[in-house]
C-alpha atoms as a PDB file:
ATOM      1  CA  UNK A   1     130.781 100.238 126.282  1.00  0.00           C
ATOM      2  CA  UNK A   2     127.986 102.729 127.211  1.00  0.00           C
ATOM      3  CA  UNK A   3     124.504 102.177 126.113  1.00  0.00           C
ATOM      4  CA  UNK A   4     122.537 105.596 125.911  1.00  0.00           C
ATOM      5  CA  UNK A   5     119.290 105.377 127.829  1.00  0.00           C
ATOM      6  CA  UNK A   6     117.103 105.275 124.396  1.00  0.00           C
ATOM      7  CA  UNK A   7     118.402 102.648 123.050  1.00  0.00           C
ATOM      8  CA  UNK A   8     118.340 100.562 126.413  1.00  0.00           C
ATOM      9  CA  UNK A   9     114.176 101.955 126.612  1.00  0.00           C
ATOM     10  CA  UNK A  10     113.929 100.371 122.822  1.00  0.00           C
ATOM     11  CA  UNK A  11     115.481  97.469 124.131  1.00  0.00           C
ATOM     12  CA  UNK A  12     113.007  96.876 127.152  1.00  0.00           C
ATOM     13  CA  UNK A  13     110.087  97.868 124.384  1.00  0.00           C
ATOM     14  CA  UNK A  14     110.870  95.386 122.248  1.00  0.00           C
ATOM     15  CA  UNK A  15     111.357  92.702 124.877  1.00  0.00           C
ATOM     16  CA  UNK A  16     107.980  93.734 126.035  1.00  0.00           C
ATOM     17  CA  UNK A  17     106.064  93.213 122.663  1.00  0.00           C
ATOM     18  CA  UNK A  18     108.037  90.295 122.288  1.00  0.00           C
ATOM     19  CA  UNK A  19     106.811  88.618 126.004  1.00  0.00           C
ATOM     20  CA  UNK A  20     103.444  89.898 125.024  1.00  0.00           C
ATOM     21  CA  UNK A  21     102.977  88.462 121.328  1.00  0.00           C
ATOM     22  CA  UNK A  22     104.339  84.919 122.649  1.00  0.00           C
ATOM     23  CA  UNK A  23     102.074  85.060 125.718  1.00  0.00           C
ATOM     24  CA  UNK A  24      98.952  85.601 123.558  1.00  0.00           C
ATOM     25  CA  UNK A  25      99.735  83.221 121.246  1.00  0.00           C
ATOM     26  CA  UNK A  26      99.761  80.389 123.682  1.00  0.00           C
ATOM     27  CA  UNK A  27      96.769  81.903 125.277  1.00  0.00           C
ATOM     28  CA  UNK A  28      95.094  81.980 121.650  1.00  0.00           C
ATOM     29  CA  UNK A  29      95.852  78.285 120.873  1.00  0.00           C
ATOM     30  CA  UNK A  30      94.630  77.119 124.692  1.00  0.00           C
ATOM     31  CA  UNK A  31      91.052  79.185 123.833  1.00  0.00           C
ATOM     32  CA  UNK A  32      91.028  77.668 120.805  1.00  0.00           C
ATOM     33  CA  UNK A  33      91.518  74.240 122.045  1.00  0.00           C
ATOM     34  CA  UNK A  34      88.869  74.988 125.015  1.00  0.00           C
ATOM     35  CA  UNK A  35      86.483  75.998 122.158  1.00  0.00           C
ATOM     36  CA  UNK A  36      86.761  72.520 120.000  1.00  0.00           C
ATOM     37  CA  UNK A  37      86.628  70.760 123.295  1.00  0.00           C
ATOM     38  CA  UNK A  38      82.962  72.565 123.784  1.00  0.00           C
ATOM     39  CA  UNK A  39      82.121  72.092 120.279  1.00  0.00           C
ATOM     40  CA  UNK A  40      82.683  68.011 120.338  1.00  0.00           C
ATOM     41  CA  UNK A  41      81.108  68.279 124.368  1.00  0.00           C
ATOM     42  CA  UNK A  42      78.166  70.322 122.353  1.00  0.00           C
ATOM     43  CA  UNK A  43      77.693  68.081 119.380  1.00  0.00           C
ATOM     44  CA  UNK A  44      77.895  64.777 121.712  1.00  0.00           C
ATOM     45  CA  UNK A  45      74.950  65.747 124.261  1.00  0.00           C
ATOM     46  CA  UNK A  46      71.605  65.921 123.066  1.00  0.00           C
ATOM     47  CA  UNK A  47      70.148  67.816 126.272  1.00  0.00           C
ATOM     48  CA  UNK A  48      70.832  70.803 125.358  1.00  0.00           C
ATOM     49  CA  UNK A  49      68.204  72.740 123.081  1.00  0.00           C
ATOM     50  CA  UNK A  50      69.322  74.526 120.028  1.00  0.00           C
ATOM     51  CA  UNK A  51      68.827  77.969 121.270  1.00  0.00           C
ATOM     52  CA  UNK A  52      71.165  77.354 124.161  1.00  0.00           C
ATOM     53  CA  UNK A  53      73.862  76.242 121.452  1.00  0.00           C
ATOM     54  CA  UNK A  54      72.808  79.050 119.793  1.00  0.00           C
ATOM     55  CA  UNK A  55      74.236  80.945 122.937  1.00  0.00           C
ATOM     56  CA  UNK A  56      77.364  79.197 123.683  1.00  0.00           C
ATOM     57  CA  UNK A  57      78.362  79.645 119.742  1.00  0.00           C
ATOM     58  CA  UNK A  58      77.503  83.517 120.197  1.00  0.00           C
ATOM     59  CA  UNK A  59      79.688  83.579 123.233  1.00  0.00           C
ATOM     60  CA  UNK A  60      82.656  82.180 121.525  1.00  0.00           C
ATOM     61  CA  UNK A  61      81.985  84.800 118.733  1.00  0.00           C
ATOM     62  CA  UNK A  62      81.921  87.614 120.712  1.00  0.00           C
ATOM     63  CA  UNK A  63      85.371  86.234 123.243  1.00  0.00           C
ATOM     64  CA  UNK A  64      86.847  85.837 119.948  1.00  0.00           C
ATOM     65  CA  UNK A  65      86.063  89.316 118.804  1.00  0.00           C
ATOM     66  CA  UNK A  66      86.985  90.870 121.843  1.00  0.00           C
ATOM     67  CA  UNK A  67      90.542  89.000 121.741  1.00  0.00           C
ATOM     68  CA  UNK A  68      91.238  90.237 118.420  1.00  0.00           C
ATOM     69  CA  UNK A  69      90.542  93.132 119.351  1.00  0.00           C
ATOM     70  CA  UNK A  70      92.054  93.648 122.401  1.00  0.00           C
ATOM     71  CA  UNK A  71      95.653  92.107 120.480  1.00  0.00           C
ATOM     72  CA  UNK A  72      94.620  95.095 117.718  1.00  0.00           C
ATOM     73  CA  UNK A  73      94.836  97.726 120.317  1.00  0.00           C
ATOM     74  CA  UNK A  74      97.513  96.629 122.388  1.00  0.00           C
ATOM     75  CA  UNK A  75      99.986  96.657 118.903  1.00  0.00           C
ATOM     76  CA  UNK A  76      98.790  99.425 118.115  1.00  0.00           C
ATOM     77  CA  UNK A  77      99.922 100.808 121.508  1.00  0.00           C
ATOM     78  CA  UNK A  78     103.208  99.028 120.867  1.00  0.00           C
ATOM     79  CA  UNK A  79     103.696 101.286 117.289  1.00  0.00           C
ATOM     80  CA  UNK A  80     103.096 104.162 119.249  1.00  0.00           C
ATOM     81  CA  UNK A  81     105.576 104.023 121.849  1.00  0.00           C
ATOM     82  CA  UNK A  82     108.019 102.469 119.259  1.00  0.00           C
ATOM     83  CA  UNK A  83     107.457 106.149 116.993  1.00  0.00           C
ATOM     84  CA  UNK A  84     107.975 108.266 120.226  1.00  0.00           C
ATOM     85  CA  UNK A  85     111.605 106.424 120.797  1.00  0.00           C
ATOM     86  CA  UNK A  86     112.215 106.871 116.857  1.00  0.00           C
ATOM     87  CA  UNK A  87     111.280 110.574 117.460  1.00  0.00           C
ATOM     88  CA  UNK A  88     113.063 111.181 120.513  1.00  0.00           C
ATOM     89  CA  UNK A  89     116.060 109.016 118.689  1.00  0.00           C
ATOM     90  CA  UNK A  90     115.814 111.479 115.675  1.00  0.00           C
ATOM     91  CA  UNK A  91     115.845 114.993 117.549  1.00  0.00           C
ATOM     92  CA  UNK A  92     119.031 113.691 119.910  1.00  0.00           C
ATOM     93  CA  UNK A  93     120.688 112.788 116.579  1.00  0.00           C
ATOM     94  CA  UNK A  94     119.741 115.862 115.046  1.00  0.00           C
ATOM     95  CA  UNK A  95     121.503 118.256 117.940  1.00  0.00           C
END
């Protein structure tokens, strides 16, 4: 049995989101262990001032903000190459 090179693309595309969503979800649950492991490290020590906490929390903001959207971007790359297969899949079908 033949596979026709679209379908084995969609294949490889789908294998690739796949790898990439379970990747970044163990990468999301390791930053957000690192993060309550700061937080109890944070709340513990009284040496550092309240505007340097103030930092650290502003850090984690913005990481988190960047990782979100980072994830937002790279799906949406993901949608995009999936339509181009389902066009290219819909004008050979059409012929």
């Amino acid at each position: 049995m033949k596979m026709d090179n679209m379908a084995l693309a969609r294949q490889m595309i789908d294998f690739y989101k796949s790898s990439f969503d379970n990747a970044f979800q163990a990468f999301a649950i390791l930053q957000e262990q690192t993060g309550k492991m700061l937080q109890t490290f944070l709340l513990q020590n009284n040496w550092l001032p309240d505007e340097g906490r103030k930092v650290i929390d502003e850090w984690g903001h913005v990481y988190e903000r960047g990782l979100a959207d980072f994830k937002e971007k790279v799906n949406e790359h993901f949608t995009k190459v999936e339509a181009f297969f389902a066009k290219a899949q819909a004008e050979k079908n059409s012929k």
